[in-house]
C-alpha atoms as a PDB file:
ATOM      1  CA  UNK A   1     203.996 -21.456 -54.383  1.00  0.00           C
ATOM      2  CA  UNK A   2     205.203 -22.068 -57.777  1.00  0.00           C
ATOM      3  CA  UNK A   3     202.680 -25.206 -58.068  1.00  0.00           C
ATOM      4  CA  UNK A   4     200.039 -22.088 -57.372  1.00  0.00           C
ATOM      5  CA  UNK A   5     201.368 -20.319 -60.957  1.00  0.00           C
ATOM      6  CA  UNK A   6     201.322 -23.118 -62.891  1.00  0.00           C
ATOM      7  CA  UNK A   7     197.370 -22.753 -64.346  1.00  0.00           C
ATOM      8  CA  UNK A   8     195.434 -24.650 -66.736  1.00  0.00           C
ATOM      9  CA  UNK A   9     194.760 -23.182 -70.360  1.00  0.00           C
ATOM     10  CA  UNK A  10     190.873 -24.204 -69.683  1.00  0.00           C
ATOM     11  CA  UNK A  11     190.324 -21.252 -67.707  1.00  0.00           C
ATOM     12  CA  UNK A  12     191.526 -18.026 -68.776  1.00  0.00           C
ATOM     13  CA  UNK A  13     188.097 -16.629 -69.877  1.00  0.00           C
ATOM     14  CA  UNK A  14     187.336 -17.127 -65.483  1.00  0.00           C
ATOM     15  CA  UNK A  15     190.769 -15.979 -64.814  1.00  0.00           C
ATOM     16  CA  UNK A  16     190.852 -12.797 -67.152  1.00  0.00           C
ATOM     17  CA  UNK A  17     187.362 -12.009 -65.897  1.00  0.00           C
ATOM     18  CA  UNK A  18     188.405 -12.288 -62.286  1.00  0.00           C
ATOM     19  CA  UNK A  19     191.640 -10.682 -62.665  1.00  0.00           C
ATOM     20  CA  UNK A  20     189.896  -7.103 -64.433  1.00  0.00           C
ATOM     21  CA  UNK A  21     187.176  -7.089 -61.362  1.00  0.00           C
ATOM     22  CA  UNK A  22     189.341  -7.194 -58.907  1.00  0.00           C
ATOM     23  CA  UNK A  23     191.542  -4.632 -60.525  1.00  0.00           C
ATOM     24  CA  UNK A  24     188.492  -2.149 -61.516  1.00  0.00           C
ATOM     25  CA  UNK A  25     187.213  -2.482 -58.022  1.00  0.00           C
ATOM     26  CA  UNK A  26     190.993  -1.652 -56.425  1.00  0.00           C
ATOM     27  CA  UNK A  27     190.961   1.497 -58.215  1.00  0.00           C
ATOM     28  CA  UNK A  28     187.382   2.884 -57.103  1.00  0.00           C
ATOM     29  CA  UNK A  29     188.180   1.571 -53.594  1.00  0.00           C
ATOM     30  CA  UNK A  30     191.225   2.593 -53.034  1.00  0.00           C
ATOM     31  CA  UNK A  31     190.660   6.041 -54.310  1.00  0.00           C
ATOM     32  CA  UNK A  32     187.633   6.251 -52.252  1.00  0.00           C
ATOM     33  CA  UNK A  33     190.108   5.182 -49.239  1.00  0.00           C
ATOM     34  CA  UNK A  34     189.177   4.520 -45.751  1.00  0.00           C
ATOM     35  CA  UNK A  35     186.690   1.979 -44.925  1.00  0.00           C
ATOM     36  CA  UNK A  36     185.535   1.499 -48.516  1.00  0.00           C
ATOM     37  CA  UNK A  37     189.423  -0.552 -48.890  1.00  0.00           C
ATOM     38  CA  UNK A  38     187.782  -3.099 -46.602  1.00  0.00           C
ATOM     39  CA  UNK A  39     184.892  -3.777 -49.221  1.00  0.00           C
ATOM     40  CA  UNK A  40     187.491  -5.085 -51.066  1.00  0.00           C
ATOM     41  CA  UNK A  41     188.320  -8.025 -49.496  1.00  0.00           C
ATOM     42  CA  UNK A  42     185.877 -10.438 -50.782  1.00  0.00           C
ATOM     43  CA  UNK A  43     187.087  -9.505 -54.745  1.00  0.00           C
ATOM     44  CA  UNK A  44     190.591 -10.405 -53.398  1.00  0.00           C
ATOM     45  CA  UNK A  45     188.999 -14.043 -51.893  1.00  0.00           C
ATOM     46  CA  UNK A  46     187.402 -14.461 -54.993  1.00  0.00           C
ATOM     47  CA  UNK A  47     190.042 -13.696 -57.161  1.00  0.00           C
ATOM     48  CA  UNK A  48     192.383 -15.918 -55.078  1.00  0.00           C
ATOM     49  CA  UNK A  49     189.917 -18.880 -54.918  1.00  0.00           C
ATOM     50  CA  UNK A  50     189.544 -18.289 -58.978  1.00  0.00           C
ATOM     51  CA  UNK A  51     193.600 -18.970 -59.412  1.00  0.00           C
ATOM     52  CA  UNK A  52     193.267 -21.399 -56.818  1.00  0.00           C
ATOM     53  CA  UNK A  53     190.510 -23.562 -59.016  1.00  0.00           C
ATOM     54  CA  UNK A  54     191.955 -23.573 -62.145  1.00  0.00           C
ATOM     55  CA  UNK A  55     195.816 -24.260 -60.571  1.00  0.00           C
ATOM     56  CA  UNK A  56     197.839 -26.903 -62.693  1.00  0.00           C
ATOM     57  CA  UNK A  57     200.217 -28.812 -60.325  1.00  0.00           C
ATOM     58  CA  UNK A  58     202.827 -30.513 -61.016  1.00  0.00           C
ATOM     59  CA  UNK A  59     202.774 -34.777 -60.636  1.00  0.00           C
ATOM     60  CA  UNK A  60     204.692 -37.653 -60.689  1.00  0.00           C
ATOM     61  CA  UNK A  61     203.260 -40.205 -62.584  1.00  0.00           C
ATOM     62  CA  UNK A  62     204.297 -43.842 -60.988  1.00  0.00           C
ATOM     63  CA  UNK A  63     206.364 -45.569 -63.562  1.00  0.00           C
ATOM     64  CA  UNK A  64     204.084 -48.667 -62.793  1.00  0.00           C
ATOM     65  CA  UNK A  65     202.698 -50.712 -65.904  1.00  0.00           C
ATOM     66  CA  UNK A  66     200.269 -52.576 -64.133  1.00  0.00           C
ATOM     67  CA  UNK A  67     199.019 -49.212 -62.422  1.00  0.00           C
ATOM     68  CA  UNK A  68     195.684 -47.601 -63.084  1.00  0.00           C
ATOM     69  CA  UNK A  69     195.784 -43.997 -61.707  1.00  0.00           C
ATOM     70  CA  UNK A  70     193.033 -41.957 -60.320  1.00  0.00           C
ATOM     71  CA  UNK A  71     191.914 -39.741 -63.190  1.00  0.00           C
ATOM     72  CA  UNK A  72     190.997 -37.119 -60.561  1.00  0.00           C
ATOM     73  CA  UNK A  73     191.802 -35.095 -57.345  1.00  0.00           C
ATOM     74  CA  UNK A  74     188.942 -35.798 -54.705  1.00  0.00           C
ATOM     75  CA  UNK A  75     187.217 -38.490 -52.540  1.00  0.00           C
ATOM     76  CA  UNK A  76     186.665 -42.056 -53.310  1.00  0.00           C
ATOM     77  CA  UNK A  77     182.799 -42.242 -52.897  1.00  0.00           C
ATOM     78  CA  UNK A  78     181.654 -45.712 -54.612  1.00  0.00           C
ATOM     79  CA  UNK A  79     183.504 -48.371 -55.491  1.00  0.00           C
ATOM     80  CA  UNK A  80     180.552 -50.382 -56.976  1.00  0.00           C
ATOM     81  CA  UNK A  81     179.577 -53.110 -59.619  1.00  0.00           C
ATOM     82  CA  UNK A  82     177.403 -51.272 -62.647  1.00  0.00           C
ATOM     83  CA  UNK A  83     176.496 -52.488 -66.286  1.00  0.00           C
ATOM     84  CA  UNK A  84     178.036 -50.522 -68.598  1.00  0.00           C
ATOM     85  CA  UNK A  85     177.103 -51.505 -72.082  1.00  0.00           C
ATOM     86  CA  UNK A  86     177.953 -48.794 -74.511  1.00  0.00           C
ATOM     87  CA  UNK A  87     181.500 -48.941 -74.346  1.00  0.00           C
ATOM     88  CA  UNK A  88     182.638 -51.115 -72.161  1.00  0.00           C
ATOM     89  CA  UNK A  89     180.370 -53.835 -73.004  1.00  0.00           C
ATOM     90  CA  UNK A  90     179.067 -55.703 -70.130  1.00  0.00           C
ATOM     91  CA  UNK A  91     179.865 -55.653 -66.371  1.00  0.00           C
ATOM     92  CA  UNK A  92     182.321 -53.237 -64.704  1.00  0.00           C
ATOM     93  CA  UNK A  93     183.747 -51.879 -61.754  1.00  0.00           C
ATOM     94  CA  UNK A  94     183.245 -48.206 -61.138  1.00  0.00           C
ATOM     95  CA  UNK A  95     184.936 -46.149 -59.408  1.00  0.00           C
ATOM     96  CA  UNK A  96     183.661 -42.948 -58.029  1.00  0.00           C
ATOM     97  CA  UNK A  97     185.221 -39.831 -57.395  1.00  0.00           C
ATOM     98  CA  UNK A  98     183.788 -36.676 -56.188  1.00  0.00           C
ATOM     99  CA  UNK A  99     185.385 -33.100 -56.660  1.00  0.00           C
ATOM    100  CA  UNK A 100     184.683 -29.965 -54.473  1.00  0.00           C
ATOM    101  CA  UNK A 101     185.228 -26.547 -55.661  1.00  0.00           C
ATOM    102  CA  UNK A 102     188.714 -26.816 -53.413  1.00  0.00           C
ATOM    103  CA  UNK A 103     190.185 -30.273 -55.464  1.00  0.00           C
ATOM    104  CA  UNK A 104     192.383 -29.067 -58.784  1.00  0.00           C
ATOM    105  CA  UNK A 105     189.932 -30.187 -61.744  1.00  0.00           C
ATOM    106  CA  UNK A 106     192.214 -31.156 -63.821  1.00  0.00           C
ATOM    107  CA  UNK A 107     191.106 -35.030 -65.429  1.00  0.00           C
ATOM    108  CA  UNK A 108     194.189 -37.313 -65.812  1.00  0.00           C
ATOM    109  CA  UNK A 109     193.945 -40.541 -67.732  1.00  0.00           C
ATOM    110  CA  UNK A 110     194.248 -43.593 -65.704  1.00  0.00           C
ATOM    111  CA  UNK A 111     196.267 -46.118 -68.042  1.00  0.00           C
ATOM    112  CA  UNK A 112     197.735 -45.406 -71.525  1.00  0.00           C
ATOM    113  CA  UNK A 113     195.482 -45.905 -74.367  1.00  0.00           C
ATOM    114  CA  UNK A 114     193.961 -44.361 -77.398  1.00  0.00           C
ATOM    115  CA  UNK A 115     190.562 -42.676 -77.128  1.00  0.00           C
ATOM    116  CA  UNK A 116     187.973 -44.635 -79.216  1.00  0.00           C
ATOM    117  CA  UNK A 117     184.936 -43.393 -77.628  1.00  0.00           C
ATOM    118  CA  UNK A 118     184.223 -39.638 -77.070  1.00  0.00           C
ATOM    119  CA  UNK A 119     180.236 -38.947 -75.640  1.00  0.00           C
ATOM    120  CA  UNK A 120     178.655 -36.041 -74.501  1.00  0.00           C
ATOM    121  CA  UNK A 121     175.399 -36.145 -73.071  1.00  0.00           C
ATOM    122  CA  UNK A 122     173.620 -33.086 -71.782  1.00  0.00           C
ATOM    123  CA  UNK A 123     171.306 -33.548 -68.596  1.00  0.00           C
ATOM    124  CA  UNK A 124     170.349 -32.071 -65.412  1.00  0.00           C
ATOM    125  CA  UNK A 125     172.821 -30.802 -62.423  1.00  0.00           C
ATOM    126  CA  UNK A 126     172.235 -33.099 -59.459  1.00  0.00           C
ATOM    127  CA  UNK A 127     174.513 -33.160 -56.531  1.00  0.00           C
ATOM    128  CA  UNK A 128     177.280 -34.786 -58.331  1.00  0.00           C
ATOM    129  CA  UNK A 129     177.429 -37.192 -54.720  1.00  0.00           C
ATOM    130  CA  UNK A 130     174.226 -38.784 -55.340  1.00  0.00           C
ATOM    131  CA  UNK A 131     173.988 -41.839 -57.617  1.00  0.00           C
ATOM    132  CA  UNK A 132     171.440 -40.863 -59.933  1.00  0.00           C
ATOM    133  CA  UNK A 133     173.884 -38.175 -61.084  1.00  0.00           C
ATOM    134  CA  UNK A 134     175.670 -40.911 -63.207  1.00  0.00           C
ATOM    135  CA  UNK A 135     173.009 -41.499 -65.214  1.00  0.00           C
ATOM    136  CA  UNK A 136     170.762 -37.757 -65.242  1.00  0.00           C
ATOM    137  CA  UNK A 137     173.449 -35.535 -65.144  1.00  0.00           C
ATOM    138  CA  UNK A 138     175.152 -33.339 -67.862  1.00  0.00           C
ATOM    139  CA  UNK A 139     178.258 -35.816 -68.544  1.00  0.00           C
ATOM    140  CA  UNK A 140     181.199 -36.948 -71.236  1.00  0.00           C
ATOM    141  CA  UNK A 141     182.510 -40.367 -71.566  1.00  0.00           C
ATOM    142  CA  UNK A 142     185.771 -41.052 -72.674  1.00  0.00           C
ATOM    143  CA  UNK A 143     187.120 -44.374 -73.428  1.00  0.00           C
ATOM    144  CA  UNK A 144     190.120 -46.118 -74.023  1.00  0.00           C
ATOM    145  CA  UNK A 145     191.430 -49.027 -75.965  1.00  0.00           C
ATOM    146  CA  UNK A 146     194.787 -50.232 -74.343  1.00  0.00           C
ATOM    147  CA  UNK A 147     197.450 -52.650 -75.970  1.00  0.00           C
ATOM    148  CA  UNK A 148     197.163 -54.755 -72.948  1.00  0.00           C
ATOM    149  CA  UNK A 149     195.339 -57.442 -72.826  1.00  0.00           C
ATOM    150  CA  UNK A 150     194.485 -57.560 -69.752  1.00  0.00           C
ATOM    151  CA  UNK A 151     192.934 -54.110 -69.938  1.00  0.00           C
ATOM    152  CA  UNK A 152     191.294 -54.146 -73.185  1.00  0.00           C
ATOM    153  CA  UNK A 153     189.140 -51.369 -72.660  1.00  0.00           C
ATOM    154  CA  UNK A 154     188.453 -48.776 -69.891  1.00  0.00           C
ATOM    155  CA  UNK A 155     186.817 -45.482 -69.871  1.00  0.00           C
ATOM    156  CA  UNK A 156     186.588 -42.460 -67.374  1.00  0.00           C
ATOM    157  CA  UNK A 157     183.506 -40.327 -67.030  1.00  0.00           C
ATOM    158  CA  UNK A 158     183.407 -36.743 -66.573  1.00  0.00           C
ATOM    159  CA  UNK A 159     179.878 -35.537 -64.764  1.00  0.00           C
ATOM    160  CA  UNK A 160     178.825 -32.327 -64.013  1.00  0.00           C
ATOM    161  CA  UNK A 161     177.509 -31.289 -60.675  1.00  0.00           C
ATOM    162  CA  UNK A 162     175.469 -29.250 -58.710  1.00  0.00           C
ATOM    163  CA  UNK A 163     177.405 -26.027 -59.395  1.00  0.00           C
ATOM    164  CA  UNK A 164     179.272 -27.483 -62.128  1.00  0.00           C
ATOM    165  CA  UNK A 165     178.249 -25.750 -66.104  1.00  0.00           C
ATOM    166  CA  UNK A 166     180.830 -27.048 -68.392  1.00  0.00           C
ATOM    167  CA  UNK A 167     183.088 -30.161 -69.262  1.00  0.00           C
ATOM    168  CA  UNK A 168     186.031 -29.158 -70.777  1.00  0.00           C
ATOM    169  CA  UNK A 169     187.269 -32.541 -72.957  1.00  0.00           C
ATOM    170  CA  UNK A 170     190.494 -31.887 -74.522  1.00  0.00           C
ATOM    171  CA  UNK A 171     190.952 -35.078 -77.040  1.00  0.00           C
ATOM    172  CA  UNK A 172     189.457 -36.678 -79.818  1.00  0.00           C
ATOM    173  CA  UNK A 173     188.891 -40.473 -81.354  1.00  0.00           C
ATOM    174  CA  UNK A 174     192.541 -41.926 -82.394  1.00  0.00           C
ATOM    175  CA  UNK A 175     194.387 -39.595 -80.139  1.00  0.00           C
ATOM    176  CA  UNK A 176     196.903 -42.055 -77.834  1.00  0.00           C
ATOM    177  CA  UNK A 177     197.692 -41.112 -74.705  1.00  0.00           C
ATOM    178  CA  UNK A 178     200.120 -41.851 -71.892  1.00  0.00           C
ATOM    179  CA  UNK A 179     199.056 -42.667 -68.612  1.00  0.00           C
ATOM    180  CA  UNK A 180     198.705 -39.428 -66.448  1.00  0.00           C
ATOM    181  CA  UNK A 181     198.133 -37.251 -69.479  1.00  0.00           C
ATOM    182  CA  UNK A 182     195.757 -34.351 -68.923  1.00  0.00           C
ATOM    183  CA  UNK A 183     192.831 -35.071 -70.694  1.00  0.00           C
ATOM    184  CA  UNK A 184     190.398 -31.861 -69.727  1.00  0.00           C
ATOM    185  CA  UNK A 185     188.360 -30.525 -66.937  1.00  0.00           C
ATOM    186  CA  UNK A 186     185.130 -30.209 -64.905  1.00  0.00           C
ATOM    187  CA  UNK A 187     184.374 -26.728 -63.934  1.00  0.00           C
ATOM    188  CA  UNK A 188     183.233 -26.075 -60.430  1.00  0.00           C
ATOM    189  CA  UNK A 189     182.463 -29.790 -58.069  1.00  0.00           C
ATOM    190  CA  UNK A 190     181.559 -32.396 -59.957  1.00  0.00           C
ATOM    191  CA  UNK A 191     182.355 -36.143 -60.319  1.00  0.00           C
ATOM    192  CA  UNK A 192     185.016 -38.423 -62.317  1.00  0.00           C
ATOM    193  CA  UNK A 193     184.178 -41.945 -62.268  1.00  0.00           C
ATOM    194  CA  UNK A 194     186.242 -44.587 -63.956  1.00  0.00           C
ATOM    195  CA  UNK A 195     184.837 -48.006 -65.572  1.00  0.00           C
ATOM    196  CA  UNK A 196     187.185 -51.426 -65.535  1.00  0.00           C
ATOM    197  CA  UNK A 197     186.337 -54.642 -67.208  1.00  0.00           C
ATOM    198  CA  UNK A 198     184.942 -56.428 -64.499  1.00  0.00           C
ATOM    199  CA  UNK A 199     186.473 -59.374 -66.284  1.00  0.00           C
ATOM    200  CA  UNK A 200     190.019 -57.946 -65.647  1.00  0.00           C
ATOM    201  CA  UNK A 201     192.154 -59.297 -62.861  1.00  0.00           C
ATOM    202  CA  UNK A 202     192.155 -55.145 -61.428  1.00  0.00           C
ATOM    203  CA  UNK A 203     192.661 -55.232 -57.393  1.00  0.00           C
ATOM    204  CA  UNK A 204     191.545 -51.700 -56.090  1.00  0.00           C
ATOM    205  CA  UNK A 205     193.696 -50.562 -53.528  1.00  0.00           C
ATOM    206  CA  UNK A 206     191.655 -47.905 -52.311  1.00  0.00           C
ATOM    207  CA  UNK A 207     188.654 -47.959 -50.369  1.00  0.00           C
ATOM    208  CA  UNK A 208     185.633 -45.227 -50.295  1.00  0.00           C
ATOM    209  CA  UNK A 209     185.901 -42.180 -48.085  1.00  0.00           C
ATOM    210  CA  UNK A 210     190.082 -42.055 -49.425  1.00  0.00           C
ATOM    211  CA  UNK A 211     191.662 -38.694 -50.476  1.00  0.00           C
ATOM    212  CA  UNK A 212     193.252 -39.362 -54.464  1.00  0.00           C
ATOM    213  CA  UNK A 213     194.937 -36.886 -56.957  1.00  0.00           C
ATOM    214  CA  UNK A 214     195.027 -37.486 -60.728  1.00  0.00           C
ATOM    215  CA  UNK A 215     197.622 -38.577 -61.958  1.00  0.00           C
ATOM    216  CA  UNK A 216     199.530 -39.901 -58.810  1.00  0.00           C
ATOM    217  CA  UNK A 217     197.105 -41.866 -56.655  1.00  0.00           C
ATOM    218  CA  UNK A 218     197.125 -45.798 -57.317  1.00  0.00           C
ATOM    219  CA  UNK A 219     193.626 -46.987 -57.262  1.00  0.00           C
ATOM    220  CA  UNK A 220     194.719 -50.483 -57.285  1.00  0.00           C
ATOM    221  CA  UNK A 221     197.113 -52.475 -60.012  1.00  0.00           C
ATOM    222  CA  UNK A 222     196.371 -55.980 -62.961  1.00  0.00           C
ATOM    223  CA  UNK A 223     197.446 -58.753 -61.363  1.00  0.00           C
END
């Protein structure tokens, strides 16, 4: 229960919206009385479901140097080999996460690092399941630089989805940032993927159809 109070800064224009609704419409219902209380059930869900989304729980980071964390709540749905040549440079692994409107959407970086690419590239709202949503979709890269050197580089992706209309990306070039730190949010299902060298000696430990949540799931560790 107090996990449920702790909410993210990212959405108190939803919240604050929700919140006056649902009080407006408890005044006009329940002075009407009777069976018009009953209407107000769904403004309850809804305001409920709004907390809900936009809940900030708390995590335990592992303590694990050679970790690299999920940098999102939802289900492992590719664990694939792509180019990736803008950042990253050349081959990669990518991992892909998808988020439903029930996962926290909270973004969580994977490793610590300082940001030395920030992207944000408008497109369309595919099913943020499909593959072509990678590459179409509204979406904001962020990558990393690491001081290890096994890891030089990795970089998470933040895609928006079918329902999804705004990526919330709370850092900037030069910021540094320790593994697990909140980084932003996706609002509404969408997709987190997450780009390692494919030069790096990274052993995922997870496998695709597997439950993760930022910030304490292992996706796999440097050798």
């Amino acid at each position: 229960m107090l996990e449920m109070l702790r909410l993210a800064p990212y959405g108190a224009r939803e919240i604050t919206f929700s919140t006056l609704a649902f009080a407006v419409c408890a005044c006009i219902f329940g002075y009407l009385g009777g069976v018009w209380f009953l209407v107000l059930v769904p403004f309850a869900l809804v305001w409920g479901w709004s907390l809900s989304f936009f809940r900030n729980p708390v995590r335990t980071i592992p303590q694990n140097p050679n970790a690299i964390l999920s940098p999102a709540d939802g289900t492992v749905t590719h664990i694939i080999e792509v180019q990736e040549n803008e950042f990253m440079g050349g081959p990669c692994l990518m991992i892909g996460i998808f988020l439903s409107v029930f996962n926290v959407h909270l973004n969580r970086a994977p490793f610590a690092g300082t940001v030395a690419h920030v992207r944000y590239t408008p497109g369309k709202f595919h099913d943020a399941r499909t593959e072509t949503c990678s590459k179409e979709n509204e979406r904001n890269d962020i990558g990393f630089t690491t001081a290890d050197s096994r890891l030089p580089r990795v970089m998470i992706r933040q895609i928006s989805g079918a329902i999804a209309r705004r990526i919330v990306c709370d850092t900037a070039i030069g910021r540094t940032h320790q593994a697990g730190a909140i980084l932003g949010m996706i609002k509404f299902g969408s997709r987190t993927e997450i780009y390692l060298p494919l030069s790096s000696p990274f052993r995922a430990s997870v496998q695709v159809g597997d439950a993760v949540r930022a910030g304490e799931t292992i996706l796999g560790e440097l050798a």
